[in-house]
Protein backbone atom coordinates (compact mmCIF):
# COMPACT_ATOMS: atom_id res chain seq x y z
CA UNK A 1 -54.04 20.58 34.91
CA UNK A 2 -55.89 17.32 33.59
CA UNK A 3 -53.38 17.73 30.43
CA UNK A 4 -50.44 14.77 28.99
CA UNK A 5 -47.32 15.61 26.95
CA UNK A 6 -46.31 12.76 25.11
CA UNK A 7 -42.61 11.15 25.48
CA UNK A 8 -41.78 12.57 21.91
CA UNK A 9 -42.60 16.05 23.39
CA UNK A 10 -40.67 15.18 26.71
CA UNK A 11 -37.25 14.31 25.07
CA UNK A 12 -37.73 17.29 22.58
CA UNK A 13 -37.97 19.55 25.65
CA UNK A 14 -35.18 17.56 27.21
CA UNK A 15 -33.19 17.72 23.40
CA UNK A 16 -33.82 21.45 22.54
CA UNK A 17 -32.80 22.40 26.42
CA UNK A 18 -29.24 20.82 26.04
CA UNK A 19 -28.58 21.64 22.67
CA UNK A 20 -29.12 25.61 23.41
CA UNK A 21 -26.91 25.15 26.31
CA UNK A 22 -24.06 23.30 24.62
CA UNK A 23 -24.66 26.78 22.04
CA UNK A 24 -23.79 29.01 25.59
CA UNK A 25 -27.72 30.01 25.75
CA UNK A 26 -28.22 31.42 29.24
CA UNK A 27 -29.50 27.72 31.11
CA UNK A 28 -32.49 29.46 32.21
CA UNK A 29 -33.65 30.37 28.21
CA UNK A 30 -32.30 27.26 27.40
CA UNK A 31 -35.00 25.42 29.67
CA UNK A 32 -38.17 27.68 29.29
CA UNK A 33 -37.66 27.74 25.61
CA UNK A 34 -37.02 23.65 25.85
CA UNK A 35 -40.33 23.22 28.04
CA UNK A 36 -42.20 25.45 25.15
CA UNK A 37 -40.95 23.13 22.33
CA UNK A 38 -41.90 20.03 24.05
CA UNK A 39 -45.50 21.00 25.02
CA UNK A 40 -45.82 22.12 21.43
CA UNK A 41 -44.52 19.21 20.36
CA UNK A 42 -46.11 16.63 22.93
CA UNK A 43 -49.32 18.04 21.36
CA UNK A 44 -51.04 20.18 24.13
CA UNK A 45 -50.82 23.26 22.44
CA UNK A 46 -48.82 27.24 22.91
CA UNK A 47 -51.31 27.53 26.09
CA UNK A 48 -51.44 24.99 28.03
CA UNK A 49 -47.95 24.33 27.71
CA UNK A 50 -47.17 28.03 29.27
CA UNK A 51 -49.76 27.07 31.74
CA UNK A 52 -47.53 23.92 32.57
CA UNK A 53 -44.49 26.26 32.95
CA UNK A 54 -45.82 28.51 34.76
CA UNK A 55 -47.17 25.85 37.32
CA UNK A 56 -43.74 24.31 37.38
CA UNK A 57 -42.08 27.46 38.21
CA UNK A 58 -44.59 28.41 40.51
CA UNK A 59 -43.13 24.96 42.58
CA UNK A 60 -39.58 26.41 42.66
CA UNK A 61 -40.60 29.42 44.22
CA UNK A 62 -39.69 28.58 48.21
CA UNK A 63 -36.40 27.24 47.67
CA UNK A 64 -35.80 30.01 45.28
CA UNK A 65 -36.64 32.45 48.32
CA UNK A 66 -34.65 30.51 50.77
CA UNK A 67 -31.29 30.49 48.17
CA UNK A 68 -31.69 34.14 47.94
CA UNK A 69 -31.69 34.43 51.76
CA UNK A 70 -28.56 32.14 51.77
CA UNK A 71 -26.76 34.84 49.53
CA UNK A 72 -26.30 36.71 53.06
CA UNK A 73 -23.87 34.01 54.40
CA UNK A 74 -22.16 33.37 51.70
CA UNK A 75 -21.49 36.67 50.95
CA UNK A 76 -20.11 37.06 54.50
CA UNK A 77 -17.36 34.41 53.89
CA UNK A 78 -16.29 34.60 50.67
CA UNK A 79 -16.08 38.53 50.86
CA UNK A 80 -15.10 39.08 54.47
CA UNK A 81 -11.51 36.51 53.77
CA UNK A 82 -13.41 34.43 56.15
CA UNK A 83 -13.41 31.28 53.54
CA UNK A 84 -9.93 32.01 52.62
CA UNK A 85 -8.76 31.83 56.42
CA UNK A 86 -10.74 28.27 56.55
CA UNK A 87 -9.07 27.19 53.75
CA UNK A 88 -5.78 28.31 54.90
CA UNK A 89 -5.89 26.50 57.79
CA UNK A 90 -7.44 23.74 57.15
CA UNK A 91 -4.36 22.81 54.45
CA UNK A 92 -1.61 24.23 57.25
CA UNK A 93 -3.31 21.67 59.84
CA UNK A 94 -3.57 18.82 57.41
CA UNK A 95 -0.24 19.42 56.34
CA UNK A 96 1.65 19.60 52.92
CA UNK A 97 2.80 16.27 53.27
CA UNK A 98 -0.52 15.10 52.66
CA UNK A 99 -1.31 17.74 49.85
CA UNK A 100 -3.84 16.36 48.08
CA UNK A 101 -5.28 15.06 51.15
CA UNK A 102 -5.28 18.58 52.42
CA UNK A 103 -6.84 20.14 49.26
CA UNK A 104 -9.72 18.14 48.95
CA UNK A 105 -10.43 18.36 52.38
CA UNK A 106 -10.59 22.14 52.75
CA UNK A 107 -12.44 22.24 49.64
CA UNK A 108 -14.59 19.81 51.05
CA UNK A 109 -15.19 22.00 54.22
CA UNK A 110 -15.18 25.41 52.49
CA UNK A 111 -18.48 23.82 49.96
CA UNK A 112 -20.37 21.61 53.16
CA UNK A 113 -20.43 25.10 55.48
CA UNK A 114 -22.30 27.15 52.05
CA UNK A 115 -19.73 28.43 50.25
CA UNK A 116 -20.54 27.62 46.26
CA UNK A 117 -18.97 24.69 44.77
CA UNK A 118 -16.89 27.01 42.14
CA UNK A 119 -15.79 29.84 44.52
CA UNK A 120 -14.82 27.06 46.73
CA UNK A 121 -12.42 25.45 44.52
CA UNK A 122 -11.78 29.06 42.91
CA UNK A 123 -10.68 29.86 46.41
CA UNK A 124 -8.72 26.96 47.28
CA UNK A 125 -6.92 27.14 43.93
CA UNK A 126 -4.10 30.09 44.44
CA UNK A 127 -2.91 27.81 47.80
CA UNK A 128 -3.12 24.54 45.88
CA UNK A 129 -0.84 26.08 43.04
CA UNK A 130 1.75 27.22 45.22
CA UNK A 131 1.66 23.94 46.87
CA UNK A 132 2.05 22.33 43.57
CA UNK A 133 4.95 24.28 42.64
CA UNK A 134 6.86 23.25 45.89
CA UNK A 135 5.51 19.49 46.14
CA UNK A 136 6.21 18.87 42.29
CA UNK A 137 2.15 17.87 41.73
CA UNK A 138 0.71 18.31 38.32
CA UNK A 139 -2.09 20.61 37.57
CA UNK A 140 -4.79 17.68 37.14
CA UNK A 141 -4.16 16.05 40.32
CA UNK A 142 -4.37 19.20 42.36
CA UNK A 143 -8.19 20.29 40.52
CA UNK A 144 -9.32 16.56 40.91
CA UNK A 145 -8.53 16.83 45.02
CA UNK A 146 -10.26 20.47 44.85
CA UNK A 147 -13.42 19.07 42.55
CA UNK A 148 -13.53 16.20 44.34
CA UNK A 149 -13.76 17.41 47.36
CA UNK A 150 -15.76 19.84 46.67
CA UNK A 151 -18.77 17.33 45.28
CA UNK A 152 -17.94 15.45 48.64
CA UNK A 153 -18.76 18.80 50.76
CA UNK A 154 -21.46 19.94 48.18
CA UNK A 155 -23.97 17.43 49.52
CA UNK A 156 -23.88 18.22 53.07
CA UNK A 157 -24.16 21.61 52.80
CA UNK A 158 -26.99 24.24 52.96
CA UNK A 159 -26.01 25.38 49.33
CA UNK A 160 -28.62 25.82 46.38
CA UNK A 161 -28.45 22.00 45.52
CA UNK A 162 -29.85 20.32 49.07
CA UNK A 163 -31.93 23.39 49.66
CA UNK A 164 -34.23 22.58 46.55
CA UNK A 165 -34.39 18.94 47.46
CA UNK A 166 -34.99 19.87 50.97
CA UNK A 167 -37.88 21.82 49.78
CA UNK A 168 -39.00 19.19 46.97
CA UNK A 169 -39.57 16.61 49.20
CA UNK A 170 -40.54 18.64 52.27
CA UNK A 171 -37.46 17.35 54.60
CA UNK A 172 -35.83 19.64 57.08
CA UNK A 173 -32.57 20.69 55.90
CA UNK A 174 -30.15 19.47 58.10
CA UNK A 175 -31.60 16.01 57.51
CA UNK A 176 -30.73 16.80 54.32
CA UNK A 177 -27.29 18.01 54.60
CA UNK A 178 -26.40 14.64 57.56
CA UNK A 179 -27.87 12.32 54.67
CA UNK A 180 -25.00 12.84 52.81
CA UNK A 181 -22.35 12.80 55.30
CA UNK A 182 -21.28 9.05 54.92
CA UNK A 183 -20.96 9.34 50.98
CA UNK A 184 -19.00 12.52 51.62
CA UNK A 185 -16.93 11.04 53.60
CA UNK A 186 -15.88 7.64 51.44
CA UNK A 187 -16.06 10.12 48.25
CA UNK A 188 -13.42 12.73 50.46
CA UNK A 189 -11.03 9.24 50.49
CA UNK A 190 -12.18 8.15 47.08
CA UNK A 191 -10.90 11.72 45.73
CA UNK A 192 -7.63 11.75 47.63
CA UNK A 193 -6.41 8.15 46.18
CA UNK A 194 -7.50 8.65 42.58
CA UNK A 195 -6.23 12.63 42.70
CA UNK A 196 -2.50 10.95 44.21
CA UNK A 197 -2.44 8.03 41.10
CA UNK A 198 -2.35 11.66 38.78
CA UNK A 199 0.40 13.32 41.02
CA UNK A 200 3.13 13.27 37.45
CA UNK A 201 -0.17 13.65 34.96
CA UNK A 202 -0.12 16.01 32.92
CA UNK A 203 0.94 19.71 32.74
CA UNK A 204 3.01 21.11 36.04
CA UNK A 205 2.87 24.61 37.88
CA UNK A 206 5.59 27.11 36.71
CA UNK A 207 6.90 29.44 38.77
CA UNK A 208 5.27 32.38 37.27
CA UNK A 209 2.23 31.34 38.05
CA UNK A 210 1.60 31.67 41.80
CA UNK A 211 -0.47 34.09 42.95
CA UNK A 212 -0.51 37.37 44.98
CA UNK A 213 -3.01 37.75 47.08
CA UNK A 214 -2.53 40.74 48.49
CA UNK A 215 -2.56 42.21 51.93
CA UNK A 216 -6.31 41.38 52.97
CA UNK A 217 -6.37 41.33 56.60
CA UNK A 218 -8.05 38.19 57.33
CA UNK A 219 -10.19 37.13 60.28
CA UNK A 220 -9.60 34.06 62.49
CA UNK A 221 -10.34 30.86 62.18
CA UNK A 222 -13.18 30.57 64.98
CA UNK A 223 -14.49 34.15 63.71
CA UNK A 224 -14.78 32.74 60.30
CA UNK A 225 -16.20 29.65 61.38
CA UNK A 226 -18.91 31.97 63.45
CA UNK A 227 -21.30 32.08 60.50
CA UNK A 228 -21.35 28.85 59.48
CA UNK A 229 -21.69 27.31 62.72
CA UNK A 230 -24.25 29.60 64.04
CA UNK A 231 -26.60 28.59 60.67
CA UNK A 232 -25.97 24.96 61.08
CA UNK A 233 -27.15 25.30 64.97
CA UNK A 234 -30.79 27.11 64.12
CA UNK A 235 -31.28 24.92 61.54
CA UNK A 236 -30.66 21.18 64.02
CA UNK A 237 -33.31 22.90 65.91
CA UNK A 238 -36.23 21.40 64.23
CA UNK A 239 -34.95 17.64 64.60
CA UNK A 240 -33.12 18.29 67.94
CA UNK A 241 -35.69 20.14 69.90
CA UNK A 242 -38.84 20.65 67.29
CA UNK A 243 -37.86 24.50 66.98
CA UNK A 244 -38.61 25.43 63.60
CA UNK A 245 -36.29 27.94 62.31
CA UNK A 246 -36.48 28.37 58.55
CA UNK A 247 -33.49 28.65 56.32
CA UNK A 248 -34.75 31.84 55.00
CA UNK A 249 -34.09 33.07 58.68
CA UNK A 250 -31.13 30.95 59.89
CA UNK A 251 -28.92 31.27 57.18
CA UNK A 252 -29.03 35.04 56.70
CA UNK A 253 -28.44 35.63 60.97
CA UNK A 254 -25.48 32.88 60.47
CA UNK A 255 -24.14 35.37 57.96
CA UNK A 256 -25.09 38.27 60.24
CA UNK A 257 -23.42 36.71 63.44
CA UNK A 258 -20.42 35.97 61.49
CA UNK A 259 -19.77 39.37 60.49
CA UNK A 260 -20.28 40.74 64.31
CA UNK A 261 -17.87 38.13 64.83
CA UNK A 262 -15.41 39.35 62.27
CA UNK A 263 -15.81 42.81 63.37
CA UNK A 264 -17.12 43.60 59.91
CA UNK A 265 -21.04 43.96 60.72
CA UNK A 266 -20.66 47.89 59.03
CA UNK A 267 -19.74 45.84 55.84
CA UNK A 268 -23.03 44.01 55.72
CA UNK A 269 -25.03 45.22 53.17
CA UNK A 270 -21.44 44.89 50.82
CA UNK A 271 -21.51 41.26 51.69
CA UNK A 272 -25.44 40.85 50.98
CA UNK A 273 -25.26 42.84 47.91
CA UNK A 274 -22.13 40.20 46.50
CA UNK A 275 -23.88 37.06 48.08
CA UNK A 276 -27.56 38.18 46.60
CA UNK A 277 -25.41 38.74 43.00
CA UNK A 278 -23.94 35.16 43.35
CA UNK A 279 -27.07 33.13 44.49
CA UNK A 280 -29.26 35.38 41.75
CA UNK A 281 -27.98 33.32 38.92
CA UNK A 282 -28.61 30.49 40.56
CA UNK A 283 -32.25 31.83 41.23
CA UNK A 284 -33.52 32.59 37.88
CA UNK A 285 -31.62 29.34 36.77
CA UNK A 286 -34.11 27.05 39.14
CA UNK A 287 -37.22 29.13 37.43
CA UNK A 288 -36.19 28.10 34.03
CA UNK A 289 -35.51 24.62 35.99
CA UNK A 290 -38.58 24.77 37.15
CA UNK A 291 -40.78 25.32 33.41
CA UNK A 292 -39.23 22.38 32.16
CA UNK A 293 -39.88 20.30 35.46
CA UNK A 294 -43.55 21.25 34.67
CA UNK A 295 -43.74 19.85 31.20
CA UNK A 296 -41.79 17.26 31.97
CA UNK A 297 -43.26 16.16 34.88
CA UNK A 298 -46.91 16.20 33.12
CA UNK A 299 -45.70 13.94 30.50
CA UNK A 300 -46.06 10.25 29.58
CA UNK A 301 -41.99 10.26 29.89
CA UNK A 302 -41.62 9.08 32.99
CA UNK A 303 -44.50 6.11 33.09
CA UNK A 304 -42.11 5.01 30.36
CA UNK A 305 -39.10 4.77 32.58
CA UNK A 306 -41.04 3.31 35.62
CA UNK A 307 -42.44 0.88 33.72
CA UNK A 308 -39.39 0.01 31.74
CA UNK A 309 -37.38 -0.26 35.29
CA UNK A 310 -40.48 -2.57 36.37
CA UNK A 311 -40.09 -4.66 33.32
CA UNK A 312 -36.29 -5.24 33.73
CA UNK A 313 -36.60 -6.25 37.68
CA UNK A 314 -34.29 -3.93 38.84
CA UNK A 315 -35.47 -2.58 42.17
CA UNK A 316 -37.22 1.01 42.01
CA UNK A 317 -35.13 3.24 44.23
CA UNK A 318 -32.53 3.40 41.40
CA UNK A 319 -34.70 5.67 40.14
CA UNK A 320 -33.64 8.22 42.17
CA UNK A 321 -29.74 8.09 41.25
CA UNK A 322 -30.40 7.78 37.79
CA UNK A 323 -32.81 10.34 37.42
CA UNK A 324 -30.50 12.77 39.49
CA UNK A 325 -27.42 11.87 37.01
CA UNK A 326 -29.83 11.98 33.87
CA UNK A 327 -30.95 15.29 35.17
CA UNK A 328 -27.23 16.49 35.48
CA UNK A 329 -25.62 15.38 32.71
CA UNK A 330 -28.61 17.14 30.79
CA UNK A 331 -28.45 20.96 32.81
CA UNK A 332 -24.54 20.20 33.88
CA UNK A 333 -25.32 21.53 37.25
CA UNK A 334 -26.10 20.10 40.30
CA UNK A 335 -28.76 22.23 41.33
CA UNK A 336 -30.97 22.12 38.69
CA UNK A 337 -30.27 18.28 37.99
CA UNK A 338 -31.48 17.84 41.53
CA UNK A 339 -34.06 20.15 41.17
CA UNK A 340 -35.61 18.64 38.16
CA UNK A 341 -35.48 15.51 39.03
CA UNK A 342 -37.26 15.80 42.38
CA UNK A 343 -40.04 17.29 40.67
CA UNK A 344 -40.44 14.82 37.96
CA UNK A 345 -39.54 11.92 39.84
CA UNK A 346 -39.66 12.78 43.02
CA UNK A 347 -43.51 11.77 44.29
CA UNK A 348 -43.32 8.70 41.98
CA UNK A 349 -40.36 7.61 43.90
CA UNK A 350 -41.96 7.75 47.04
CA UNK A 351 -44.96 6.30 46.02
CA UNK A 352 -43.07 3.12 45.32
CA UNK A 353 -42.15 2.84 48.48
CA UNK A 354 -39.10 5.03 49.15
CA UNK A 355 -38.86 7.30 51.90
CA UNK A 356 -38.46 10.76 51.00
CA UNK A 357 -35.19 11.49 53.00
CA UNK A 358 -33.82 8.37 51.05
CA UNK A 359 -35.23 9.84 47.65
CA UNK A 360 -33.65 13.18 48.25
CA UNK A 361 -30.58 11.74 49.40
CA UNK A 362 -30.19 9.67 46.35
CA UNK A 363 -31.24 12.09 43.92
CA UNK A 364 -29.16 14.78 45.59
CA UNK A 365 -25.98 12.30 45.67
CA UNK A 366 -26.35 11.70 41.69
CA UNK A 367 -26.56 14.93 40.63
CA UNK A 368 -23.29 14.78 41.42
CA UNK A 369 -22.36 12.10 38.59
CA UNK A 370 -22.30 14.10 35.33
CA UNK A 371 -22.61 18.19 37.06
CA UNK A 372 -19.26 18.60 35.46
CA UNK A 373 -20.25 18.80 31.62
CA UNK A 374 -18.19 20.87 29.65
CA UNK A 375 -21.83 22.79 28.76
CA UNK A 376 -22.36 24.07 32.33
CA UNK A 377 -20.09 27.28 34.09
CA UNK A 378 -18.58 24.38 36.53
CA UNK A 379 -16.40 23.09 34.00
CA UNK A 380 -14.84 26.12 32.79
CA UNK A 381 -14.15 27.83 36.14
CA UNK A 382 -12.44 25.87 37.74
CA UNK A 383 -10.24 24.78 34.71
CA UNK A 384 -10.08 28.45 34.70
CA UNK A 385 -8.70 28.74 38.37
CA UNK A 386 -5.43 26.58 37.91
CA UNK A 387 -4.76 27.90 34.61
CA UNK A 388 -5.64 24.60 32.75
CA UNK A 389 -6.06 24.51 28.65
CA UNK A 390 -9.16 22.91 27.37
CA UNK A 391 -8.02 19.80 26.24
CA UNK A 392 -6.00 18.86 29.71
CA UNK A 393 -9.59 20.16 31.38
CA UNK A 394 -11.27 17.33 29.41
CA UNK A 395 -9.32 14.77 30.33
CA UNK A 396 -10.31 15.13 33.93
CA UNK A 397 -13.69 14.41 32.87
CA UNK A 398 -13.64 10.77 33.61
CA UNK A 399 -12.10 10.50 36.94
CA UNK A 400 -14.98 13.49 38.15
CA UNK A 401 -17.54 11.20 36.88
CA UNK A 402 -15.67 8.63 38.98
CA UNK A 403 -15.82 10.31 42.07
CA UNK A 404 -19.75 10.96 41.31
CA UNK A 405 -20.52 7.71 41.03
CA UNK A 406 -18.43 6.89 44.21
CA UNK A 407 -20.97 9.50 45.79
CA UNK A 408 -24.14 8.15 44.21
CA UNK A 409 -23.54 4.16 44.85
CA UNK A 410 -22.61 4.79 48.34
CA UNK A 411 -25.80 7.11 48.95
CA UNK A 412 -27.96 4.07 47.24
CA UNK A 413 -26.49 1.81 48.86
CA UNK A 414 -26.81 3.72 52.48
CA UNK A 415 -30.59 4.48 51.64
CA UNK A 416 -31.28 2.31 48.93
CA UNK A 417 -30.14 -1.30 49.75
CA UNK A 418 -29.79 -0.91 53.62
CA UNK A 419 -32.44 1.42 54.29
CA UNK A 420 -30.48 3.31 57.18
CA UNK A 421 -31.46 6.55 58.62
CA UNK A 422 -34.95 5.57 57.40
């Protein structure tokens, strides 16, 4: 559509979409009704900006298919005990000596093989309490090691997040998910000093409040590891061999092999009705991403930030960081921050000379900075998970943000300054 929204109309759709929100609006009516107000505003009128919208969410609509088909496998761990056995052991090979070490780490693991960010650390959390009791750590340190680690795995991982950049900027995924290996990695090490400076800050675990599990008869380790192994394999593929197996097929067999591997294929459909439930939310979420990526990305807005980049010398691949954190702290999710920003930003990026796998990368890796808001679900979950009150959950705030921006300047510096992988 030959049609501009101005920048007024861009930060009023940017404005309206954050304060609704911050008032616990579903994000997905926060964003469509956002994107409406801004075309309104930006002057192109009630139809044209639905038209926008509608094109925008129209754009979202592959990776929203291939998120739903990634329900299957992560309904397979997280349902099956398989995540719980990788977490397990991961922490028992690490070692409680090293307990914050061994926290973020499995968390780290647990997010980079599909499992979502907050069932990850929501899964980690009942062993990192009970190791908290016994180690005498304090209740921030142990969620900063599980958050931290979690961002760290969230990057290289087929979740929600790299599959919409994947698909934005028409990368395979697995490049996707090995582009942010080397961040992860320095942001895993990042997580584990800052988390051990907090060891005696704040609150510590009581006694009362470690957790039964139960008697769920877990799988093994290699069983569990099955699924996610089997997905990663179909998907390297394409760059190994030029065998193109889509994620809308390999990560829903991973799931299925997995299972067989468990012994629990007769529980299938259980596991793809809980996975489809989880990765729903996160479905209609990138629709509503994708209406305001439509108005948005047909406004004057960004011309405004190119060119005010330009004018201050700075080089133009920070535009792909800052755009992903923008994006984040304004949605407080990773997903749609990376989402939206690829689509606004994303060919405008490349056509200033930045690969796409680099653009991706960096925009993926900033999401990362500001995905922690106290206005997204992320925030209150896993505060949620080690029993934390609101005001010790804030003060964590700053030292997420830190290990974001440990993620983000590595990734820029990987794909921005030295142009490796390229």
């Amino acid at each position: 559509m030959d049609v501009s929204v101005t920048v007024l109309g861009a930060l009023t759709a940017l404005v309206v979409a954050i304060v609704l929100i911050l008032r616990k609006v579903p994000p997905a009516y926060g964003m469509m009704i956002g994107a409406l107000a801004g075309g309104i505003v930006g002057g192109i009128g009630m139809v044209d900006s639905v038209n926008l919208m509608m094109d925008g969410a129209k754009g979202m609509i592959p990776a929203v298919l291939r998120i739903l088909a990634a329900g299957v496998l992560a309904g397979v761990l997280i349902e099956s005990g398989g995540a719980k056995t990788i977490a397990e052991t991961l922490v028992r090979k690490v070692g409680e000596t090293r307990a914050l070490f061994a926290l973020a780490f499995a968390t780290m693991v647990l997010t980079a093989v599909g499992v979502f960010i907050d069932v990850a650390v929501i899964t980690v959390a009942p062993i990192a309490i009970a190791i908290a009791q016994r180690a005498d750590l304090s209740r921030m340190a142990i969620l900063l090691a599980m958050i931290g680690g979690g961002k760290a795995g969230n990057i290289m991982s087929p979740n929600p997040n790299a599959i919409s950049a994947a698909e934005a900027f028409n990368i395979p995924l697995t490049s996707m998910m090995m582009a942010g290996i080397i961040p992860a990695v320095l942001g895993l090490f990042a997580t584990y000093l800052i988390a051990k400076r907090m060891s005696n800050k704040g609150t510590k675990i009581t006694g009362q409040e470690s957790v039964d599990d139960g008697d769920q008869q877990l799988p093994s380790f290699l069983a569990a590891m099955a699924a996610p192994i089997t997905a990663i394999v179909l998907l390297a593929l394409r760059p190994l061999a030029g065998i193109v197996i889509d994620p809308v097929i390999a990560l829903p067999v991973g799931g299925l092999v997995g299972a067989l591997c468990m012994g629990r294929i007769k529980q299938i459909n259980q596991f793809a009705v809980s996975g489809l439930g989880k990765m729903s939310g996160v479905a209609v979420m990138l629709l509503g991403t994708g209406t305001l990526a439509g108005i948005i990305s047909n406004s004057q807005l960004k011309d405004v930030i190119i060119n005010s980049l330009a004018s201050s010398g700075l080089p133009a691949y920070l535009l792909a960081p800052i755009s992903g954190a923008f994006m984040s702290l304004a949605t407080a999710s990773t997903t749609a921050g990376t989402a939206v920003a690829s689509s606004v930003f994303g060919s405008t990026i490349m056509e200033l000379g930045v690969a796409s796998l680099g653009a991706a990368a960096m925009i993926h890796a900033g999401a990362t900075v500001f995905d922690h808001m106290p206005h997204g679900s992320f925030f209150h979950a896993t505060g949620g998970s080690v029993n934390m009150a609101m005001k010790e959950r804030l003060r964590l705030i700053p030292y997420e943000t830190a290990i974001g921006l440990v993620l983000a300047v590595v990734s820029t510096l990987v794909f921005g300054v030295f142009g490796w992988f390229l």
